[in-house]
N, C-alpha and C. Protein backbone atom coordinates (compact mmCIF):
# COMPACT_ATOMS: atom_id res chain seq x y z
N UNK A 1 0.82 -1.19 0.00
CA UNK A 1 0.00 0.00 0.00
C UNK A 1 0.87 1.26 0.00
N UNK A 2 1.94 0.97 0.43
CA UNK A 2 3.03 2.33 0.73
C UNK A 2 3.45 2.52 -0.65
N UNK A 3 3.75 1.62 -1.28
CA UNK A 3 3.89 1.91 -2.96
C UNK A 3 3.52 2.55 -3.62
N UNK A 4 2.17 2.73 -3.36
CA UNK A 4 0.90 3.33 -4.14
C UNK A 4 0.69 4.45 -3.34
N UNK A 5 0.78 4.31 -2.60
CA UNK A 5 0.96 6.39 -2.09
C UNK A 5 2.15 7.11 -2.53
N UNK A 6 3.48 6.59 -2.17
CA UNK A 6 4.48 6.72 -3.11
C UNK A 6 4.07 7.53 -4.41
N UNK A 7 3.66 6.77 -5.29
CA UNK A 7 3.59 6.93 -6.71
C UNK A 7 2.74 7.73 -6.92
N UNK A 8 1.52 7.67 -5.81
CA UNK A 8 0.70 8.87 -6.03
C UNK A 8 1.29 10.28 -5.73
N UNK A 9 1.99 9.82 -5.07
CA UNK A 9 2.52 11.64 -4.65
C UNK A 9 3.52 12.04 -5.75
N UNK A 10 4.34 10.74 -6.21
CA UNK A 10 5.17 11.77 -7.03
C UNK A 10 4.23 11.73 -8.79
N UNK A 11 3.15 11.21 -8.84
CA UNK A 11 2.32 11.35 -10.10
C UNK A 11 2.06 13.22 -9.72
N UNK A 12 1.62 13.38 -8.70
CA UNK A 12 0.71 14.76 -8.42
C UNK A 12 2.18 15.65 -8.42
N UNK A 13 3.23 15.28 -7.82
CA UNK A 13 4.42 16.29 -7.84
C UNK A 13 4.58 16.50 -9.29
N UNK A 14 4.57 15.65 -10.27
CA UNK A 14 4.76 15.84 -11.62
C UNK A 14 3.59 16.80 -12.33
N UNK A 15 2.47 16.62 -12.03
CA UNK A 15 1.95 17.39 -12.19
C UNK A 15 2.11 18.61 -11.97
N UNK A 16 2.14 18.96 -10.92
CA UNK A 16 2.52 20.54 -10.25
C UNK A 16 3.31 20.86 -10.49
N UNK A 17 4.42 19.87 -10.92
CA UNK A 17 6.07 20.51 -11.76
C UNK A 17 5.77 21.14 -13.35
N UNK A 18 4.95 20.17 -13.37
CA UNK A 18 4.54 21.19 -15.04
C UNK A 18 3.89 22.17 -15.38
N UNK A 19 2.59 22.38 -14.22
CA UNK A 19 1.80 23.31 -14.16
C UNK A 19 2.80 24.45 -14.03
N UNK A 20 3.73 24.10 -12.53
CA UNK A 20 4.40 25.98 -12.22
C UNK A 20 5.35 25.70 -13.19
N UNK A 21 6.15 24.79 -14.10
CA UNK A 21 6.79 25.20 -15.18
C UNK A 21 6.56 25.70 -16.55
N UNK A 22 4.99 25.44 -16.84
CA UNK A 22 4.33 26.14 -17.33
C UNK A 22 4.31 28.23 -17.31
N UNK A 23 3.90 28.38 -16.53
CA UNK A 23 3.47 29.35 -15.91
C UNK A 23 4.92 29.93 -15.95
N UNK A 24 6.27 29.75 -15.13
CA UNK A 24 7.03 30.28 -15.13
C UNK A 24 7.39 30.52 -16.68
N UNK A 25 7.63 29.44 -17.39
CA UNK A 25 7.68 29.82 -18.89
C UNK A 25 7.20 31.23 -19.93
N UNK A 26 6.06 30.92 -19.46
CA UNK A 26 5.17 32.29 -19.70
C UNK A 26 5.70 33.62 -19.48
N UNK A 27 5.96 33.61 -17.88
CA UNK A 27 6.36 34.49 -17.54
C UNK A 27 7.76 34.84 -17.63
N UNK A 28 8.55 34.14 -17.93
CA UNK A 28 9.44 34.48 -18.33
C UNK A 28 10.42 35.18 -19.52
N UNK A 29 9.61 35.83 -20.03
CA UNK A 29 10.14 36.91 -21.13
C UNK A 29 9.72 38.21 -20.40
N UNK A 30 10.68 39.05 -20.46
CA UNK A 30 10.59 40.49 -20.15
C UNK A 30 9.16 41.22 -20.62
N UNK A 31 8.92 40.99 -21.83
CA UNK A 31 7.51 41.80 -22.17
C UNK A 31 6.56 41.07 -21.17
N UNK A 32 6.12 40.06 -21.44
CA UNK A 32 5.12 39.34 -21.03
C UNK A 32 5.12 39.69 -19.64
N UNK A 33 6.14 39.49 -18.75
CA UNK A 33 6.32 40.14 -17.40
C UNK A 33 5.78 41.56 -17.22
N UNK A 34 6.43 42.47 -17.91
CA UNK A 34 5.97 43.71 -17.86
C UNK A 34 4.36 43.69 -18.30
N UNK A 35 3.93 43.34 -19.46
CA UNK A 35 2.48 43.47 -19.36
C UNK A 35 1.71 42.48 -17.92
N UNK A 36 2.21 41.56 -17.05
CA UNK A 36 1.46 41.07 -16.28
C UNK A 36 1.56 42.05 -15.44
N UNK A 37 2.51 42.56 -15.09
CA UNK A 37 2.71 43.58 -13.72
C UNK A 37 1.56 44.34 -14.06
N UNK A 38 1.10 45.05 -15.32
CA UNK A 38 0.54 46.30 -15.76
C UNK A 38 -0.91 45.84 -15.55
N UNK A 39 -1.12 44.74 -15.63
CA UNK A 39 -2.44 44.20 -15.33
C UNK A 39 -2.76 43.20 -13.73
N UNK A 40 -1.89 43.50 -13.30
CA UNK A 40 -2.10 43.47 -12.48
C UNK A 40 -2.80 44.07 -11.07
N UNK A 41 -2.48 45.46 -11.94
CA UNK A 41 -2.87 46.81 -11.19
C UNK A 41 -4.03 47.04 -11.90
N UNK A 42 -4.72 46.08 -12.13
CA UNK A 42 -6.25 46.37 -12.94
C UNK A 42 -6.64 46.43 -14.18
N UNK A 43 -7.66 46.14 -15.07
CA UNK A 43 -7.90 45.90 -15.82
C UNK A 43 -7.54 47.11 -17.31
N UNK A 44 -6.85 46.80 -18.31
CA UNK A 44 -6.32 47.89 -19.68
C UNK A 44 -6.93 47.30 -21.03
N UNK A 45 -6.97 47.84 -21.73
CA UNK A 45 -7.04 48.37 -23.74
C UNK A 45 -5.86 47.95 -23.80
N UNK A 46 -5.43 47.39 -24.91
CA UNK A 46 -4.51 47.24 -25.28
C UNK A 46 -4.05 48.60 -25.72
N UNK A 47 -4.58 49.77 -26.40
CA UNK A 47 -3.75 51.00 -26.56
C UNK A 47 -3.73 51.39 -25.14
N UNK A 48 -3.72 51.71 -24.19
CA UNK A 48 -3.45 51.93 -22.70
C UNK A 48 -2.20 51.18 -22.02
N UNK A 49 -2.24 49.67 -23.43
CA UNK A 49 -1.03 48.56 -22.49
C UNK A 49 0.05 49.01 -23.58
N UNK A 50 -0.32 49.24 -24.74
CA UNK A 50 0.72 49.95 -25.59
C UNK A 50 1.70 51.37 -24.50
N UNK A 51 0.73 52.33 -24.52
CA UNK A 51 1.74 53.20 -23.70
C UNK A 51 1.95 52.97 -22.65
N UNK A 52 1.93 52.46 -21.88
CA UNK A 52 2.09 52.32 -20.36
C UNK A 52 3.65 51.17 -20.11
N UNK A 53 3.38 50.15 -21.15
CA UNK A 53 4.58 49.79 -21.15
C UNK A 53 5.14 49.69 -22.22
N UNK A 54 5.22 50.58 -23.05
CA UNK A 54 6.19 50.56 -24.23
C UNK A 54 6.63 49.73 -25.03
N UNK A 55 5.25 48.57 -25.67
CA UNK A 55 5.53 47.68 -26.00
C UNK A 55 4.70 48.03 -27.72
N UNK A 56 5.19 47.89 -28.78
CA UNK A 56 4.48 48.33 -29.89
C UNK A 56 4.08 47.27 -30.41
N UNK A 57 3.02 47.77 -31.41
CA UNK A 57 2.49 46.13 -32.01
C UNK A 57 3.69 46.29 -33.22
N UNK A 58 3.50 44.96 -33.72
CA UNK A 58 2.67 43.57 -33.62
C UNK A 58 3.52 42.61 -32.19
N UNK A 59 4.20 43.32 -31.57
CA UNK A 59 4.93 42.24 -30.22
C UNK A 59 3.77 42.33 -29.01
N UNK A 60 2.85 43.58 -28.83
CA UNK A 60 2.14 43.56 -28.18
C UNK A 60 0.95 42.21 -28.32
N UNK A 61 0.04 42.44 -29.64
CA UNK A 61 -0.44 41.72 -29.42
C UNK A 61 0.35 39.64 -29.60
N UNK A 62 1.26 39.33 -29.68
CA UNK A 62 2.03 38.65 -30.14
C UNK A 62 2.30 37.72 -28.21
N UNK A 63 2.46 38.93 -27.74
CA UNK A 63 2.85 38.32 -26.25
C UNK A 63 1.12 38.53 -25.43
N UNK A 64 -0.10 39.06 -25.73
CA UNK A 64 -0.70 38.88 -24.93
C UNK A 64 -1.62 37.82 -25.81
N UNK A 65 -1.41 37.59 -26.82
CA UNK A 65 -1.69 36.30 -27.45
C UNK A 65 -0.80 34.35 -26.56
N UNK A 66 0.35 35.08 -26.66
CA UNK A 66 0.76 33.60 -25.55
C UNK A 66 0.36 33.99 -24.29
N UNK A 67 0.03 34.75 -23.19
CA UNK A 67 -0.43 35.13 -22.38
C UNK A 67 -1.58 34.80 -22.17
N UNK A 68 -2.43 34.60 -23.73
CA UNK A 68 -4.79 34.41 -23.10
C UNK A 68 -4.20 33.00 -23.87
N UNK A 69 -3.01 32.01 -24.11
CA UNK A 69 -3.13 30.66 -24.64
C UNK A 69 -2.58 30.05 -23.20
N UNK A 70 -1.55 30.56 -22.47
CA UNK A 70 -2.11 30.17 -21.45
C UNK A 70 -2.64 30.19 -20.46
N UNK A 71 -3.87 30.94 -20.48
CA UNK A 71 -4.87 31.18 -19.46
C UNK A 71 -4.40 31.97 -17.99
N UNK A 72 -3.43 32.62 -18.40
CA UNK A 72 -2.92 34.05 -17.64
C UNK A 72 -3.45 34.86 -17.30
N UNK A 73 -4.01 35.63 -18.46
CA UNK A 73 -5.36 36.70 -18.71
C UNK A 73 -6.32 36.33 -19.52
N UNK A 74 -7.78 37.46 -19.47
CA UNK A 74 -8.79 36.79 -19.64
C UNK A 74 -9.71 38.54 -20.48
N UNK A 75 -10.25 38.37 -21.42
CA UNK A 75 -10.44 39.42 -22.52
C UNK A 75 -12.07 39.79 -22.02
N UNK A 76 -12.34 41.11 -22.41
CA UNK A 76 -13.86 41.67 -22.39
C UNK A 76 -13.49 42.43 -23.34
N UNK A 77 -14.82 42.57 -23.99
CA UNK A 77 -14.91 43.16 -24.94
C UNK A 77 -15.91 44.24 -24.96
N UNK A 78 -15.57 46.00 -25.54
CA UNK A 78 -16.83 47.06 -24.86
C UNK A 78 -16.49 47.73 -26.18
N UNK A 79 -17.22 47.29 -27.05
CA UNK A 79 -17.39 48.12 -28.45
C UNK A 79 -16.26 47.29 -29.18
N UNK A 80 -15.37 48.31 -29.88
CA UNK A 80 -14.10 48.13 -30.77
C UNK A 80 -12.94 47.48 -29.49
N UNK A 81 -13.19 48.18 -28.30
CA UNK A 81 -12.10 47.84 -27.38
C UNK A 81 -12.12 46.59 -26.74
N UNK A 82 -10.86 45.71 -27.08
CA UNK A 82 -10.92 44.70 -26.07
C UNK A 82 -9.92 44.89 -24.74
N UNK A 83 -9.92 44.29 -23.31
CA UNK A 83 -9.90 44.65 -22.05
C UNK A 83 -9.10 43.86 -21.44
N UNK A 84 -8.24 43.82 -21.10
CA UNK A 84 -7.09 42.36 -20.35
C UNK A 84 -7.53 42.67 -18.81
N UNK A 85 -7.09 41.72 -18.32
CA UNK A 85 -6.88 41.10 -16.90
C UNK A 85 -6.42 39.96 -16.56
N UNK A 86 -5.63 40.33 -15.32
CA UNK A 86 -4.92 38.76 -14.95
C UNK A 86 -6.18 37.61 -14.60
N UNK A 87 -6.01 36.51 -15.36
CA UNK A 87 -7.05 35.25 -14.94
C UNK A 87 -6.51 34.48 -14.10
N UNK A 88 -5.42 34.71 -13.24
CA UNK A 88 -4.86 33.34 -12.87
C UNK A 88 -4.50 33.65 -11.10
N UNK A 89 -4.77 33.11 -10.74
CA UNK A 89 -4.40 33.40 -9.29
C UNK A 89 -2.68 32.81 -8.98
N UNK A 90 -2.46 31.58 -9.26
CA UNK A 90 -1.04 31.49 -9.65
C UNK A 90 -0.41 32.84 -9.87
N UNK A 91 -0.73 33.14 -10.84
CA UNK A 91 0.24 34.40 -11.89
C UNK A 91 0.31 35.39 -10.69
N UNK A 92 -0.84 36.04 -10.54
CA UNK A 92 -0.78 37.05 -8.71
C UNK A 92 0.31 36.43 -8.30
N UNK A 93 0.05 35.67 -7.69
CA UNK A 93 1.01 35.03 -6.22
C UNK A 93 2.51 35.41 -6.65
N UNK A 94 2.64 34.90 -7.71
CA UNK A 94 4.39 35.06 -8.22
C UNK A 94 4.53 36.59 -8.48
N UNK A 95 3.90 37.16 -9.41
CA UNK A 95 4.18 38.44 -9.05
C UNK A 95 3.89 39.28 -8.21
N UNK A 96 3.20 38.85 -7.01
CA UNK A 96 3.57 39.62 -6.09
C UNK A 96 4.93 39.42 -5.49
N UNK A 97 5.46 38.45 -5.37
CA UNK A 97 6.59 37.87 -5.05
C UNK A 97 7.72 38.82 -5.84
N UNK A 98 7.49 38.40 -6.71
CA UNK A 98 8.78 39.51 -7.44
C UNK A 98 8.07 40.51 -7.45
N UNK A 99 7.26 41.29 -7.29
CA UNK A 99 7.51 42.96 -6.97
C UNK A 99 8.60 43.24 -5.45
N UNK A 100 7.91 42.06 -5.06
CA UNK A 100 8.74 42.08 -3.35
C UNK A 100 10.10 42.04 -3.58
N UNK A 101 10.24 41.02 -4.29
CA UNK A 101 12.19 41.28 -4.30
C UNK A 101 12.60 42.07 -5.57
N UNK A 102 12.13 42.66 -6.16
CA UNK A 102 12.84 43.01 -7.45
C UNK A 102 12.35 45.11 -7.55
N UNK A 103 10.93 45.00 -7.18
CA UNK A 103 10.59 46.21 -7.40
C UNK A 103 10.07 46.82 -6.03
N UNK A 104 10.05 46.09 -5.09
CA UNK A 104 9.08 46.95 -3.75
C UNK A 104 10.60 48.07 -3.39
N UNK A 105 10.39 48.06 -1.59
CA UNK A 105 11.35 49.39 -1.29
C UNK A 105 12.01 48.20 -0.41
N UNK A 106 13.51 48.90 -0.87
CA UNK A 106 14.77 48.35 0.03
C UNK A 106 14.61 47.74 1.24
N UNK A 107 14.52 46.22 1.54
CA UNK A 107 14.68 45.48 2.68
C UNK A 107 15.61 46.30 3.85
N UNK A 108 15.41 46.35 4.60
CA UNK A 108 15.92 46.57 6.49
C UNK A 108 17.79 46.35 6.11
N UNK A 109 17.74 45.06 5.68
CA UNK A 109 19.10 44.53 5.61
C UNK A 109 19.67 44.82 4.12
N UNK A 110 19.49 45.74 3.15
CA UNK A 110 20.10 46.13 2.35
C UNK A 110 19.60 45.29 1.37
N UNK A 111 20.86 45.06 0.05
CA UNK A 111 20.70 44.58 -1.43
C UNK A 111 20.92 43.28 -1.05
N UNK A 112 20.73 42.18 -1.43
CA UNK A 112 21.42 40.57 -1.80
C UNK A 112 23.04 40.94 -1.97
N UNK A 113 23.23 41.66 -2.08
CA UNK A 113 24.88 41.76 -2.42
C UNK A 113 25.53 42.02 -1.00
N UNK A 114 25.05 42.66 -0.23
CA UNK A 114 25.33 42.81 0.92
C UNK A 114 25.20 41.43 1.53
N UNK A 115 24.96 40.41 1.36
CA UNK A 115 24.75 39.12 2.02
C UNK A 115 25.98 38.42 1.73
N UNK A 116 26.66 38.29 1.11
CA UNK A 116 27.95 38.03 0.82
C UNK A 116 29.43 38.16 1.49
């Protein structure tokens, strides 16, 4: 019986290894990052996600195209304009995480370099 819990756990670890390697994938290009941060802070137009982060088409829509394939963000539509938002509660969690180490305000104990 210990076998089979075994195997169950590392079936489900495999799973979850692909899911957050998924996801990190995604997120891992600089644009795509920058447009999650930007929607993160609430719902944009793509001309709104154009200036705000300086991303021009055709790369704009190009990265929030792999972004709604994998179910990152999630589209409304109000006339001609369509509307992004983060869909993923995953995606939150991590970037809140890296705003914390990468963009919030200077930790108590200085830079990572100071740890050395």
């Amino acid at each position: 019986m210990e076998t089979v819990t075994a195997q169950f756990n590392l079936d489900v670890m495999r799973a979850s290894a692909y899911k957050a390697s998924s996801l990190l994938k995604a997120m891992g290009n600089a644009d795509r990052l920058m447009l999650l941060c930007q929607l993160s802070q609430g719902e944009h137009c793509v001309s709104d996600l154009e200036q705000k982060v300086g991303i021009v088409q055709p790369t704009l829509s190009q990265q929030l195209g792999v972004l709604r394939e994998e179910m990152l963000v999630a589209t409304r539509r109000d006339g001609k304009q369509i509307y992004y938002r983060v869909a993923s509660r995953e995606a939150l969690a991590v970037l809140q995480l890296l705003y914390a180490q990468f963009c919030g305000p200077k930790r108590a104990y200085g830079d990572a370099d100071d740890l050395d």
